[in-house]
Structure formats: C-alpha cells, structure tokens
N, C-alpha and C. Protein backbone atom coordinates (compact mmCIF):
# COMPACT_ATOMS: atom_id res chain seq x y z
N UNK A 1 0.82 -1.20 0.00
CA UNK A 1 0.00 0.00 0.00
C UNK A 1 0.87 1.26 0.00
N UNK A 2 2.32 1.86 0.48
CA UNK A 2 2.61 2.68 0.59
C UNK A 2 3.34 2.78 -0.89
N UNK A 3 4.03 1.91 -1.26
CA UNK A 3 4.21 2.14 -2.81
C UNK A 3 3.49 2.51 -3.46
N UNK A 4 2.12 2.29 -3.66
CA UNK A 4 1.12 2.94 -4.54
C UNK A 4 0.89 4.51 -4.28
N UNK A 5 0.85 5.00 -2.87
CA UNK A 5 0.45 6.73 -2.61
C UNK A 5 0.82 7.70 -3.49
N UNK A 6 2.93 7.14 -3.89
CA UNK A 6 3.36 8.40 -4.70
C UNK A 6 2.29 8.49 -6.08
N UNK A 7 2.20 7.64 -6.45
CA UNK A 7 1.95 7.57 -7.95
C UNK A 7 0.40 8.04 -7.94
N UNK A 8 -0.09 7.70 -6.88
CA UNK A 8 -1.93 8.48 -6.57
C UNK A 8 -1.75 9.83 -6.13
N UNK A 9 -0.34 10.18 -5.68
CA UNK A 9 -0.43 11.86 -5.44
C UNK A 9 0.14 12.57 -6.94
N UNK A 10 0.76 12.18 -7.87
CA UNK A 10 1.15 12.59 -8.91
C UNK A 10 0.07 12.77 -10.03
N UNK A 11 -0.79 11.42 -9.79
CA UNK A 11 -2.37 11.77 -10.88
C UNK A 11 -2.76 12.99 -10.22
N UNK A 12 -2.88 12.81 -8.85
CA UNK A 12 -3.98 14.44 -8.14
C UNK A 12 -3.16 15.67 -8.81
N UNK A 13 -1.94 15.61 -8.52
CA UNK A 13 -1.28 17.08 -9.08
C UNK A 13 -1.64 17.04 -10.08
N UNK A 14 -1.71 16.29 -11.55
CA UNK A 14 -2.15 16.61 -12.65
C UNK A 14 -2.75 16.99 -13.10
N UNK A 15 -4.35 16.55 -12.11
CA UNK A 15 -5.41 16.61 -12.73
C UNK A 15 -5.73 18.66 -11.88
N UNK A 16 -4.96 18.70 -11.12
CA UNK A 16 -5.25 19.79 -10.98
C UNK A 16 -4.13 20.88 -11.90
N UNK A 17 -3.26 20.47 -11.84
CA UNK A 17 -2.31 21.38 -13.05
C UNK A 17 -2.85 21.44 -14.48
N UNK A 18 -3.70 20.68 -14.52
CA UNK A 18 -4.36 21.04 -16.51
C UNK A 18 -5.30 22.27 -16.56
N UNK A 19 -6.67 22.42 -15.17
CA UNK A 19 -7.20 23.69 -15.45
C UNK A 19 -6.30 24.64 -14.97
N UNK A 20 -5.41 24.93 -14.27
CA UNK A 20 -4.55 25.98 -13.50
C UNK A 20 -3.60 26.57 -14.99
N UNK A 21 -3.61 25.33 -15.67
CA UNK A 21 -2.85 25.61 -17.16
C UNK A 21 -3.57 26.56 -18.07
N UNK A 22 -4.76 25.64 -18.29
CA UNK A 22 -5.81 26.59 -18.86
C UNK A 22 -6.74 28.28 -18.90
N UNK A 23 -6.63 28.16 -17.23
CA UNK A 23 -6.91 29.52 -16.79
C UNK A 23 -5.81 30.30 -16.94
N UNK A 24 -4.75 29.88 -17.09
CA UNK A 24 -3.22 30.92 -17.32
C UNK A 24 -3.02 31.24 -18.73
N UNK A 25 -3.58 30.31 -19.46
CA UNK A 25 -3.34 30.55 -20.97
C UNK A 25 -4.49 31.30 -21.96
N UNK A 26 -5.72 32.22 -20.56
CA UNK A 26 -6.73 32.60 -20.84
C UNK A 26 -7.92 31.71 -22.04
N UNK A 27 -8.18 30.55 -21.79
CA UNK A 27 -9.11 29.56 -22.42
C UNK A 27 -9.98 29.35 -20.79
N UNK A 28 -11.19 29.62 -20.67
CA UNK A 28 -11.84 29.06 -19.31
C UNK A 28 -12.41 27.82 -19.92
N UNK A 29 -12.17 27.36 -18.78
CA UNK A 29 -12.71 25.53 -18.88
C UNK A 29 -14.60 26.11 -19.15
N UNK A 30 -14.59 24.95 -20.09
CA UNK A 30 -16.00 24.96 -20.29
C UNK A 30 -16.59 23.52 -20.74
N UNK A 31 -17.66 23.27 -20.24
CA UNK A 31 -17.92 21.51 -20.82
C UNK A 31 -19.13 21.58 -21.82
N UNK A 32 -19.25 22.51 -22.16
CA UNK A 32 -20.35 22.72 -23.26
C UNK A 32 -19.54 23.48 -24.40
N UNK A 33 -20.49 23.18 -25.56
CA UNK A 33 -20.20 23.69 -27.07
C UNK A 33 -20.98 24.83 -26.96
N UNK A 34 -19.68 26.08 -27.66
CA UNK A 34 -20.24 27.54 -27.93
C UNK A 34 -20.22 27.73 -29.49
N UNK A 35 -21.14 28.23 -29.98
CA UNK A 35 -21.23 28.35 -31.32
C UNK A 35 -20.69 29.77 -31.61
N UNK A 36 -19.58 29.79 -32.68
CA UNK A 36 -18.78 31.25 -33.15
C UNK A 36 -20.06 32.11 -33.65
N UNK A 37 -20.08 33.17 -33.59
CA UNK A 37 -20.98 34.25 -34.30
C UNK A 37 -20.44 34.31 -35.44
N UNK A 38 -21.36 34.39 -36.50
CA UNK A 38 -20.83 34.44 -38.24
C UNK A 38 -19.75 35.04 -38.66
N UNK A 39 -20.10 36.41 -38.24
CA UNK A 39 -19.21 37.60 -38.65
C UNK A 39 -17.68 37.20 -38.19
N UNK A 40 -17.36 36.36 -36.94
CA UNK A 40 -15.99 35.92 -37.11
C UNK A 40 -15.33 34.77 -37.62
N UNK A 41 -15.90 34.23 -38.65
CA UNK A 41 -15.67 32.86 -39.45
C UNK A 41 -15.07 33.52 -40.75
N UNK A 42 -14.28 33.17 -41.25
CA UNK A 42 -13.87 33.64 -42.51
C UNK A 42 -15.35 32.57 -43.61
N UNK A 43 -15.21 33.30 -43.99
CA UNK A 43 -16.43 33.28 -45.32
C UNK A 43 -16.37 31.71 -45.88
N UNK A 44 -15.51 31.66 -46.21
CA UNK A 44 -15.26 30.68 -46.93
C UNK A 44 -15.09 28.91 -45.97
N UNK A 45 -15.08 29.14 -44.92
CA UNK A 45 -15.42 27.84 -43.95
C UNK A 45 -17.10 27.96 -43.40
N UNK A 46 -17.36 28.91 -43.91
CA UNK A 46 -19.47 28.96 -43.76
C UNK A 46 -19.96 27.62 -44.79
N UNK A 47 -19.29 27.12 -45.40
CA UNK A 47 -20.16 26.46 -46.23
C UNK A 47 -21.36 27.27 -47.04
N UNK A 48 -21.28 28.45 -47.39
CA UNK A 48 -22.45 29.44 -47.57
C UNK A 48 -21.38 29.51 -49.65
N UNK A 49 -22.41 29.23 -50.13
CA UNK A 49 -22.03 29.81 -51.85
C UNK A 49 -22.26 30.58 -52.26
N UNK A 50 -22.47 31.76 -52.86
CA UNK A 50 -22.56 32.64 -53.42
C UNK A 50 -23.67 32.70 -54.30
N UNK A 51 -24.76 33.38 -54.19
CA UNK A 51 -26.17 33.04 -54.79
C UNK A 51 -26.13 33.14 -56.88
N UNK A 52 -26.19 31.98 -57.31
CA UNK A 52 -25.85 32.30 -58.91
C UNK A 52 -27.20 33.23 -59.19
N UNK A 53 -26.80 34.27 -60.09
CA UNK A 53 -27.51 34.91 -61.16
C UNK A 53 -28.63 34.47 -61.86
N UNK A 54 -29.91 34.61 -61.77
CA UNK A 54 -30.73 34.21 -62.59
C UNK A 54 -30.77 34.62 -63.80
N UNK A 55 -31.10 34.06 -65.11
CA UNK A 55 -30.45 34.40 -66.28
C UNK A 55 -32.55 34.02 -67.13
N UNK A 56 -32.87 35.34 -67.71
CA UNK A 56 -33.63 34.88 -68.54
C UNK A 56 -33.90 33.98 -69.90
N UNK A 57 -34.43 33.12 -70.33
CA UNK A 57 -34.34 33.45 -71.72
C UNK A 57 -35.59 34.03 -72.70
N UNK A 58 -35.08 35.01 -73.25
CA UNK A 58 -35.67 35.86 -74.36
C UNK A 58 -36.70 35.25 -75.36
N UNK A 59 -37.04 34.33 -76.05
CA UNK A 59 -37.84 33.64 -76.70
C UNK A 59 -38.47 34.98 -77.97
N UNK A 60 -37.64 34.94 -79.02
CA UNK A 60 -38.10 35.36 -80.14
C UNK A 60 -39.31 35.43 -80.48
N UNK A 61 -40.35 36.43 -80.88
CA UNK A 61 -41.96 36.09 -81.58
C UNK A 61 -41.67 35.55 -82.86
N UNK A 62 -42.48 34.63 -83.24
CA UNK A 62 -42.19 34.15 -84.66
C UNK A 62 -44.17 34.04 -85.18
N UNK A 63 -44.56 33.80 -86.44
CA UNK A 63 -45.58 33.96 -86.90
C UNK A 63 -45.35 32.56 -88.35
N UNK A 64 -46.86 32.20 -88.37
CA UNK A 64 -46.67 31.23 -89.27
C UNK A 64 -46.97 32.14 -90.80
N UNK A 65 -46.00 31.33 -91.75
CA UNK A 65 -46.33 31.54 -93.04
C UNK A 65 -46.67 30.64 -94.02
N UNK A 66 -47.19 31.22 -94.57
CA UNK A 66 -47.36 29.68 -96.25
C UNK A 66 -46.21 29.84 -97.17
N UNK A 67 -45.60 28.97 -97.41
CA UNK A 67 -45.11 28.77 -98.91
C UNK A 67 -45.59 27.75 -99.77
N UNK A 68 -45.34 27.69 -101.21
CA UNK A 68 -45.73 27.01 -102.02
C UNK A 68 -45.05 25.75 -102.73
N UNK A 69 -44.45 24.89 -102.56
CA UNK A 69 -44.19 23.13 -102.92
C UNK A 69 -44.92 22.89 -104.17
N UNK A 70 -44.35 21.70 -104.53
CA UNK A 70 -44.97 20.81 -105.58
C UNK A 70 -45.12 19.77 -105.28
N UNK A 71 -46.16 19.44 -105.65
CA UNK A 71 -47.00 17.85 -105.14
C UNK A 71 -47.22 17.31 -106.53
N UNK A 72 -46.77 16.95 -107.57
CA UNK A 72 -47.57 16.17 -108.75
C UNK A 72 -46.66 17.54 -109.87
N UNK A 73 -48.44 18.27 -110.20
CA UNK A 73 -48.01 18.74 -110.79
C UNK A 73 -48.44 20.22 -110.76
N UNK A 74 -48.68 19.93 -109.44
CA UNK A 74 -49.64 21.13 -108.66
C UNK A 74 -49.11 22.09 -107.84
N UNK A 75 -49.36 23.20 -107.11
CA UNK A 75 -48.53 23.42 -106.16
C UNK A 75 -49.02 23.07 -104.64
N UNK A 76 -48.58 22.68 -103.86
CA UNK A 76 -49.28 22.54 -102.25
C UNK A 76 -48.50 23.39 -101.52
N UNK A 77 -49.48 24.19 -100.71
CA UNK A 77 -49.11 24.73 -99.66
C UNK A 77 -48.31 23.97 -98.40
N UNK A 78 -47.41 24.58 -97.98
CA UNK A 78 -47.06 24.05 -96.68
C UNK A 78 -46.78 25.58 -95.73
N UNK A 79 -46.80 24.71 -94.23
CA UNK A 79 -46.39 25.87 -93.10
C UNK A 79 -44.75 26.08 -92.55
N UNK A 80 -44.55 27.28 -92.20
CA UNK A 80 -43.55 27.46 -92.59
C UNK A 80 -43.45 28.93 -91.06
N UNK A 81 -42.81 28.31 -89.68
CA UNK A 81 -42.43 29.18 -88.25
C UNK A 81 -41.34 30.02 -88.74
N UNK A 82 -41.77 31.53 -88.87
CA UNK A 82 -40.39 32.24 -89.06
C UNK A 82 -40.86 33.39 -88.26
N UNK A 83 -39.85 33.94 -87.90
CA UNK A 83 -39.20 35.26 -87.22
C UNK A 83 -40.26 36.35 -87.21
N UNK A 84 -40.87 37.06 -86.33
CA UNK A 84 -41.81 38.20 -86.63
C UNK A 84 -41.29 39.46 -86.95
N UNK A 85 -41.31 40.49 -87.56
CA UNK A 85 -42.69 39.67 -88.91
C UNK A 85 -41.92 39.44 -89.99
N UNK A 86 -43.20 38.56 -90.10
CA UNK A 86 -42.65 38.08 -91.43
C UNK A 86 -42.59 38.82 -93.19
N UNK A 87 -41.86 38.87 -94.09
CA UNK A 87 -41.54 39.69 -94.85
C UNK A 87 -41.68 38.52 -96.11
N UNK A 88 -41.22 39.70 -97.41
CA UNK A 88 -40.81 38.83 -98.78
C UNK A 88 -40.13 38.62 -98.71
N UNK A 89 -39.03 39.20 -98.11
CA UNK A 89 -37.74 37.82 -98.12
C UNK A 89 -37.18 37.36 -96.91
N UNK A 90 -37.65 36.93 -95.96
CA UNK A 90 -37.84 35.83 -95.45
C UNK A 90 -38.91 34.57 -95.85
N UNK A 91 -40.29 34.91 -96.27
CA UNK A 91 -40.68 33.96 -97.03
C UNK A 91 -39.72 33.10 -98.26
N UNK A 92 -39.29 34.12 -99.03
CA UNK A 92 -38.00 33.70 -100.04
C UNK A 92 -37.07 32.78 -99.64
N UNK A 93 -36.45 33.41 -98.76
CA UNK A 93 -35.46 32.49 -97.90
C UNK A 93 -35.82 31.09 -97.44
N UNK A 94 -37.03 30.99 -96.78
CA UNK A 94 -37.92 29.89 -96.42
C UNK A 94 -38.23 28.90 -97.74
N UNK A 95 -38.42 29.53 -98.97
CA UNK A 95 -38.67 28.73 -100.34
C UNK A 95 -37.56 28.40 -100.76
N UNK A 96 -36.77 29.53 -100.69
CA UNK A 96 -35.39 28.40 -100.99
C UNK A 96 -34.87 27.36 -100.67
N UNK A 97 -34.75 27.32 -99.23
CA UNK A 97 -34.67 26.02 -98.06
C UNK A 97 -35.25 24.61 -99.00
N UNK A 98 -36.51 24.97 -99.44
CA UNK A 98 -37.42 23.45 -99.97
C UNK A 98 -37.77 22.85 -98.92
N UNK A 99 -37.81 21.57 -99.30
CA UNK A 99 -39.14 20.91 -98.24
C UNK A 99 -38.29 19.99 -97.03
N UNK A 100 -38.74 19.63 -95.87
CA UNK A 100 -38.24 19.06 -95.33
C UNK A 100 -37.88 17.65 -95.33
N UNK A 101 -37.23 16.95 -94.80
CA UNK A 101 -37.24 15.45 -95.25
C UNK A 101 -38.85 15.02 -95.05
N UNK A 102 -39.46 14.73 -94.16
CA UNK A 102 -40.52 14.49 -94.03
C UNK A 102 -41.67 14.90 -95.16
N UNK A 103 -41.48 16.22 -95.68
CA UNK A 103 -42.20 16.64 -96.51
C UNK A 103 -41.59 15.53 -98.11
N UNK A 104 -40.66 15.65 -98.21
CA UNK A 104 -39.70 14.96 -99.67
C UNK A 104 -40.49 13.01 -99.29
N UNK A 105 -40.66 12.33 -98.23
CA UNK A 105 -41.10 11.45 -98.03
C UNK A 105 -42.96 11.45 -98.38
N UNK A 106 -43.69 12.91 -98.21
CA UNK A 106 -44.68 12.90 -98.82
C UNK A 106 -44.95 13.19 -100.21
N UNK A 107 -44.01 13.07 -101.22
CA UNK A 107 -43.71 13.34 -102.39
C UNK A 107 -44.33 14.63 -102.52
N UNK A 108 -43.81 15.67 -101.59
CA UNK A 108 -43.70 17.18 -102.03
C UNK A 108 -41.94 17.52 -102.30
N UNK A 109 -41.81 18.34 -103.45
CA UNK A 109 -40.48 18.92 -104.05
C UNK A 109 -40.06 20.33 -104.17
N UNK A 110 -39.33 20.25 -105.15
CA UNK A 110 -39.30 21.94 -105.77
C UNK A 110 -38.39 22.32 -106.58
N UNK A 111 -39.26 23.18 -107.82
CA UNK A 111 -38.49 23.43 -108.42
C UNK A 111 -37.03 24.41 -108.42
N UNK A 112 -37.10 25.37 -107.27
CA UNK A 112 -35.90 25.79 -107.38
C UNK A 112 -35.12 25.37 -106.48
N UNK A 113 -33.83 24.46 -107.39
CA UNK A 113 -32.90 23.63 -106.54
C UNK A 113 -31.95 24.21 -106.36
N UNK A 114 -31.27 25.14 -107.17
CA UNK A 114 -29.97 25.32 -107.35
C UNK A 114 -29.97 26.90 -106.49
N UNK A 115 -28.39 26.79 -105.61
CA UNK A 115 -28.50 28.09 -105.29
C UNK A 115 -28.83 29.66 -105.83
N UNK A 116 -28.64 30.44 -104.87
CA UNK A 116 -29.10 31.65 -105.74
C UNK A 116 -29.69 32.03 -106.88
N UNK A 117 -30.53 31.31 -106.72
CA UNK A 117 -31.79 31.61 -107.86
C UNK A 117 -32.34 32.95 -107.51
N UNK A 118 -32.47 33.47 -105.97
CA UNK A 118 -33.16 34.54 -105.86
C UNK A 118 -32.24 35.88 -104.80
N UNK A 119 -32.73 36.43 -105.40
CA UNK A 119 -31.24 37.27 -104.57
C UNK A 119 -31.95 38.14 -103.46
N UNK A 120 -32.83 38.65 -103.57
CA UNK A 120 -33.98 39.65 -102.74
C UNK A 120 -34.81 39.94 -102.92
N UNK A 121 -35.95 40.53 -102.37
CA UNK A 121 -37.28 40.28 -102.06
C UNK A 121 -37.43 41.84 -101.36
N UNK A 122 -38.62 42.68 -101.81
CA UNK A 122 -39.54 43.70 -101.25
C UNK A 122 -40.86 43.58 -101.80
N UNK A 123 -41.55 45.23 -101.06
CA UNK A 123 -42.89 44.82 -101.32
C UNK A 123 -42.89 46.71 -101.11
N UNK A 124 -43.43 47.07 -102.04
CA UNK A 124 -44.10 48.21 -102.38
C UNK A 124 -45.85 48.89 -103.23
N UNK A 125 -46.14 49.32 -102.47
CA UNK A 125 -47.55 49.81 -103.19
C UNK A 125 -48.10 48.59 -103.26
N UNK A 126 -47.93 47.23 -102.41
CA UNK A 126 -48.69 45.87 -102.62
C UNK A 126 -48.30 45.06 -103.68
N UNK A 127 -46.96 45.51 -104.32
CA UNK A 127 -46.64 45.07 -105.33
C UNK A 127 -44.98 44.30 -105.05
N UNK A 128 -44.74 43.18 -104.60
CA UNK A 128 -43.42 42.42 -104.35
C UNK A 128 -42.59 42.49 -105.70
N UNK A 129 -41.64 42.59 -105.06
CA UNK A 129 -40.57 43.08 -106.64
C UNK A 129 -39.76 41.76 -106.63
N UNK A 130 -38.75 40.91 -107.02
CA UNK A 130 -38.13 39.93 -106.32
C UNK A 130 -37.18 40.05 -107.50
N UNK A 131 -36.10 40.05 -106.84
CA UNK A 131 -34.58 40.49 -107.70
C UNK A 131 -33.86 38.76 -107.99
N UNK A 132 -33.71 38.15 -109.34
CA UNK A 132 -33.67 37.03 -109.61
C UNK A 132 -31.86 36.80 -110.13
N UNK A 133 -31.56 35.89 -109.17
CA UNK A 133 -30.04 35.66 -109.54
C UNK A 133 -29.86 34.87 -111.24
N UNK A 134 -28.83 35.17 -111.99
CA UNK A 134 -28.67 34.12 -113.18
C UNK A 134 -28.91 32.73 -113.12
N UNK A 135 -28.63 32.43 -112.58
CA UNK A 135 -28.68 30.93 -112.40
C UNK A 135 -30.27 30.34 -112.45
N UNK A 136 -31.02 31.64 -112.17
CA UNK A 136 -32.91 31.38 -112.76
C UNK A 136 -32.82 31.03 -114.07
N UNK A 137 -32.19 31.64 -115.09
CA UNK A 137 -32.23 31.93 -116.49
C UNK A 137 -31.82 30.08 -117.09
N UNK A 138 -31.20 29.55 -116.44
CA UNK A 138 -30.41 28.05 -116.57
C UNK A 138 -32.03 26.79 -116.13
N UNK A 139 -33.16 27.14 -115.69
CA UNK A 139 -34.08 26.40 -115.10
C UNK A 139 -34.58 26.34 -116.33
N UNK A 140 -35.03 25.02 -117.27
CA UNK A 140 -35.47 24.63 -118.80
C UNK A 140 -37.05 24.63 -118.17
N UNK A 141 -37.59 25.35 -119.51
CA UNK A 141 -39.08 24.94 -119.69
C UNK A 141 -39.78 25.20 -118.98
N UNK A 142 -40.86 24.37 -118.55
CA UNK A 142 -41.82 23.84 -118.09
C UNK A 142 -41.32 24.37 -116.27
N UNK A 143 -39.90 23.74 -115.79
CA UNK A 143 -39.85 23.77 -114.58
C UNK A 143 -39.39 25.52 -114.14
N UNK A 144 -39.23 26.20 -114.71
CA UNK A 144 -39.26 27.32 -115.11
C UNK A 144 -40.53 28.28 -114.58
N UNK A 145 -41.74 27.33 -115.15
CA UNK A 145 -42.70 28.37 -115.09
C UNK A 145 -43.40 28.07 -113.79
N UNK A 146 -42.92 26.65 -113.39
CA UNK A 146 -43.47 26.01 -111.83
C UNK A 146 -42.66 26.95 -110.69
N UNK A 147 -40.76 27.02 -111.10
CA UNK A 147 -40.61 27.84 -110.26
C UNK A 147 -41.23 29.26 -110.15
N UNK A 148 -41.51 30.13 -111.10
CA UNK A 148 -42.21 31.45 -110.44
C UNK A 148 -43.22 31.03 -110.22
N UNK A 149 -44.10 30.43 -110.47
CA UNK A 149 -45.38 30.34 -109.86
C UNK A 149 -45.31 29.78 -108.54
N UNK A 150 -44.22 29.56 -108.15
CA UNK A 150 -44.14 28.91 -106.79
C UNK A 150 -43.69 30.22 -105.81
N UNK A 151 -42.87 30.91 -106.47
CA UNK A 151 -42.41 32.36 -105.78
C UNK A 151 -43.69 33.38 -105.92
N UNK A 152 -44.18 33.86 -106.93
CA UNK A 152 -45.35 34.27 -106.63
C UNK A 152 -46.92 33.90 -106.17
N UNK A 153 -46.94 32.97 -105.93
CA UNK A 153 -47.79 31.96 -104.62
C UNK A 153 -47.59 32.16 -103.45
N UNK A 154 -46.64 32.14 -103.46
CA UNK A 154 -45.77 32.96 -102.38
C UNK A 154 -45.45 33.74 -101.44
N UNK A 155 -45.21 34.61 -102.06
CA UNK A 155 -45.41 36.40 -101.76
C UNK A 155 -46.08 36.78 -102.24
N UNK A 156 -47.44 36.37 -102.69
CA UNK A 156 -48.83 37.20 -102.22
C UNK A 156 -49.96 36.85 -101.61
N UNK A 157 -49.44 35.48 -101.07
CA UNK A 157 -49.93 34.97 -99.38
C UNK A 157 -49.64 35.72 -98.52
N UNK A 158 -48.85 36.88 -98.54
CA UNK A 158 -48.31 38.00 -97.52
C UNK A 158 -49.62 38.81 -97.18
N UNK A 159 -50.19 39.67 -96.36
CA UNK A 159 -51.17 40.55 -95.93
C UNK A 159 -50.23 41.76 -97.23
N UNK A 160 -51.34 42.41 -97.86
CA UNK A 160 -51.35 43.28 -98.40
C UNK A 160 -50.74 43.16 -99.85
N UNK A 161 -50.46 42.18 -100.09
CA UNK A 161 -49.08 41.89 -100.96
C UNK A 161 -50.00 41.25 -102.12
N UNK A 162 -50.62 42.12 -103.19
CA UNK A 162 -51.14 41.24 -104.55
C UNK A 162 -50.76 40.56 -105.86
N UNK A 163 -49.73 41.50 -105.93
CA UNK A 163 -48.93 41.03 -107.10
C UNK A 163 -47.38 40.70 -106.97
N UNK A 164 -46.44 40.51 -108.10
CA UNK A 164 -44.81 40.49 -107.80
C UNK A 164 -44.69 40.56 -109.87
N UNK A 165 -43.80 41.14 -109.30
CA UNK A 165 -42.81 41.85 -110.79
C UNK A 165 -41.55 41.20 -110.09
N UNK A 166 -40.36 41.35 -111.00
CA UNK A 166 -39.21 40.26 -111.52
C UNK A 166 -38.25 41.22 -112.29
N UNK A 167 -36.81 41.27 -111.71
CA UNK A 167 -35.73 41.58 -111.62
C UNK A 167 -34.70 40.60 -111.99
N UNK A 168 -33.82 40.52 -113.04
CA UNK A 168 -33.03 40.03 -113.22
C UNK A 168 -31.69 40.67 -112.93
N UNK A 169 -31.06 40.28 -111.43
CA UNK A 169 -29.15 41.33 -111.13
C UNK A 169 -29.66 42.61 -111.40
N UNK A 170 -31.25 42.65 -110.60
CA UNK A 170 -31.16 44.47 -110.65
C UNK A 170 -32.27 45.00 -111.69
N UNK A 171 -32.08 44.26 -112.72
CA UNK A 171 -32.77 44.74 -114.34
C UNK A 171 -33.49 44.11 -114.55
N UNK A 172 -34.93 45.40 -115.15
CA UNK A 172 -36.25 44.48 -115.43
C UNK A 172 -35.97 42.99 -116.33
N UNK A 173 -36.79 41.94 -116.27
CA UNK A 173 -36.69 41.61 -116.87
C UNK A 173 -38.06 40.79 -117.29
N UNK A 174 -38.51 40.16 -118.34
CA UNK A 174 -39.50 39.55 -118.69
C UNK A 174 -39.68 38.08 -118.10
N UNK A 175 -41.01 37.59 -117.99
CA UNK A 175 -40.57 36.36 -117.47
C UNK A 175 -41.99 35.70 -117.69
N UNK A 176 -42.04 34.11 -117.70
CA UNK A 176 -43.27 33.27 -118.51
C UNK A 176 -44.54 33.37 -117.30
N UNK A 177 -45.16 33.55 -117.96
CA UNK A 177 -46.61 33.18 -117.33
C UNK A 177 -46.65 31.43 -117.41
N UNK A 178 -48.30 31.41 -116.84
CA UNK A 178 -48.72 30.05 -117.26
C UNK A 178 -48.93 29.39 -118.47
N UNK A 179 -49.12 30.17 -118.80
CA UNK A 179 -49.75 29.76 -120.65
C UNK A 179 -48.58 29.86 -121.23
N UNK A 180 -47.18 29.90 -120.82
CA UNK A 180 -46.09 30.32 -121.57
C UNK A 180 -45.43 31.76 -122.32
N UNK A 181 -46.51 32.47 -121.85
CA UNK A 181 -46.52 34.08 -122.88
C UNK A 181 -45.66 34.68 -121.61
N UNK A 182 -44.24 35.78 -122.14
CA UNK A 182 -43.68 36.18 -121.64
C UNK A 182 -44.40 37.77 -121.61
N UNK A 183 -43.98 38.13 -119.88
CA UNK A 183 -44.57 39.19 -119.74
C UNK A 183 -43.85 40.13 -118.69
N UNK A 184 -43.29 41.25 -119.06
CA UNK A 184 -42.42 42.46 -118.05
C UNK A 184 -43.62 43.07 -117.23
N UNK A 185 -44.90 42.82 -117.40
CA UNK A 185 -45.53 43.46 -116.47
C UNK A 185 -45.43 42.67 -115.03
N UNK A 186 -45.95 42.67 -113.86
CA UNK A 186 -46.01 42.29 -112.55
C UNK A 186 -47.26 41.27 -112.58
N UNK A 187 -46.91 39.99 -112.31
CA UNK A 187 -48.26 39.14 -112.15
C UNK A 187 -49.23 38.85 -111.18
N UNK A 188 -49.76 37.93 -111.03
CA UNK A 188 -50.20 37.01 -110.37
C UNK A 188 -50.51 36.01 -110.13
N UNK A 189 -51.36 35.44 -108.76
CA UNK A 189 -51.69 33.81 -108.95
C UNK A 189 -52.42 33.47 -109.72
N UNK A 190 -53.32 34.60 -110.57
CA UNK A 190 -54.27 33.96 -111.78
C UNK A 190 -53.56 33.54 -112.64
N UNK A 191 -52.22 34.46 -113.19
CA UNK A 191 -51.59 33.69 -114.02
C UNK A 191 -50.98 32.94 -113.77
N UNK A 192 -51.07 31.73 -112.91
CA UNK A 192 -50.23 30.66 -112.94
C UNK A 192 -51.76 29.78 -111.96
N UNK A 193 -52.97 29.83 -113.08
CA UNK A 193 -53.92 28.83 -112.19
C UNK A 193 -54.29 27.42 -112.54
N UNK A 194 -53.41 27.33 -113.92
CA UNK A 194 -53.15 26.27 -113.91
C UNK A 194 -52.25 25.25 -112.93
N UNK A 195 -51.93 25.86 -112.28
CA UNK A 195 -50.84 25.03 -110.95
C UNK A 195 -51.27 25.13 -110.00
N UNK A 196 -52.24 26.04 -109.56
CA UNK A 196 -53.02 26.37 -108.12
C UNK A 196 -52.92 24.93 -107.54
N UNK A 197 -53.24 24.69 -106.46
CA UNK A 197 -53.66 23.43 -105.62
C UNK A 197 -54.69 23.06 -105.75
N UNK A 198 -55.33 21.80 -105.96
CA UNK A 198 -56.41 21.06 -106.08
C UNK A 198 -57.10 21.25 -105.04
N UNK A 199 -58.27 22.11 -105.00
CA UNK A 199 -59.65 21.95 -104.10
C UNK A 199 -59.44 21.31 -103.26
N UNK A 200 -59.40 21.69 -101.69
CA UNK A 200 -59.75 20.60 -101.00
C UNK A 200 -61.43 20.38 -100.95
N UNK A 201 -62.06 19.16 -100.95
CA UNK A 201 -63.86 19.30 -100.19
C UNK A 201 -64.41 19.20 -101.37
C-alpha cells in the first residue's frame, strides 16, 4: 500500500495542473459547445455559396407563313415558323430552303434547286418586286414556269401583298406566265392557275 500513494499523489497534481494551465493561458474551462458568431468565421469555412444569377431566356416572336411546294403537278401549300414579322424575303429564304425530309417522303419537291436563284425580295404599293439571280435563267421549260409560280404563290400569301414583278441582277426583266406568254408586267396567282392546288372538299 505505501508504494502505490506516490503515484496516486502525482495523478492528483495533474489533474489539478491542466485547469490551473488553462486559466493561465486565458481559455476558461468549459464543458459545453459555444457556437462562433458568423461575422468571425472567414467566409469561406461557412459552407455558404454565393447566390448564382438568374439568367432569362428571351424567346423570339415568330408567326406562321405559307409557302408554295410541288406535289404532282400542282402546287401545295405548306407551313412554314419564321421570325416576326414576317416579310418577302424571309418567305423567299424559307422557299429556298425546300421541303423538309418528311415533306420529300410525302412526295412534295421543288423546283428551285440550285443556289441563288433569288437574290432579294420587297414589297411596295402591294406590289413584291423579287430580284432574280442568273442561275434562274439556266431552269429549262416547263420547270421554269413552276418555279415562279411557286415564288409568286408565295409572296402574295403576304397581308397586303397582290402582285410580284421580276428583276433580273437588278434589271427588269421579262418572265413566262402560265400559258407560256412572256410578260415584263407584274403578275399574279391567276396567271399561274393552272398550278393552283387542287380543291380541298
């Protein structure tokens, strides 16, 4: 028993030398958890992120249009989502495109295949002017007279828009009706009613 005392008086000093340590090194003993106030945490150990930016998106108005296809030997209308508003040449632009695969699987086509066939497109006094690249002049015959009748089908499906006259690089130029008779005046869909679309009903 007396061998054991030193070593039971050396735990007692200890256990009292750890708070006597503590109170000297200004930390007070405490047996509970204190929570830091925000403001002295550096930012970045908050676990707190930085709120992202909400970002709209804008969504363009767009308006439906008609253009005119070939089905047989006819022309068929199809629809056609473009940009508001819609104009003669963006319709143009839209006819140039041609038909979609889906549409080419309903055996709708068109005659103008080849680029720049059409160079620009307005509309004055109700009257669409449409400025025609060379490469129109190269379209034989028959498919010839399907393509303008497909451009002026066209653009005078537009609100206000009755007729279209024809520009060749700028310069008047003459160009076939339905019946084949060449004409510098400004047409219309009568003259090309032999191609109109078949009645629906």
């Amino acid at each position: 028993m007396r061998a054991r005392r030193p070593a039971l008086a050396l735990a007692l000093a200890l256990a009292l030398a750890v708070p006597a340590a503590l109170t000297g090194c200004g930390i007070p003993p405490d047996d509970h958890a204190t929570l830091a106030a925000p403001g002295s945490v550096p930012f970045d150990l908050l676990g707190q992120v930085p709120s992202a930016t909400t970002t709209t998106l804008i969504v363009a108005p767009t308006e439906k249009a008609t253009i005119f296809l070939v089905q047989g030997e006819r022309l068929a209308p199809v629809q056609r989502e473009l940009p508001a508003p819609v104009s003669v040449q963006s319709v143009l632009e839209a006819l140039a495109a041609g038909p979609t695969a889906t549409e080419v699987q309903l055996g709708l086509r068109t005659a103008l295949l080849s680029p720049n066939l059409m160079n620009s497109g307005g509309v004055s006094g109700g009257i669409a002017t449409v400025d025609l690249g060379q490469p129109f002049t190269e379209i034989a015959g028959r498919d010839q007279i399907v393509a303008l009748a497909q451009i002026v089908s066209t653009v005078t499906g537009l609100p206000g828009v009755g007729r279209a006259k024809f520009t060749l690089d700028g310069q008047p130029v003459g160009v076939l009706r339905g019946d084949g008779a060449v004409t510098t005046d400004s047409v219309s869909r009568d003259d090309y009613a032999t191609l109109a679309p078949v009645p629906i009903g």
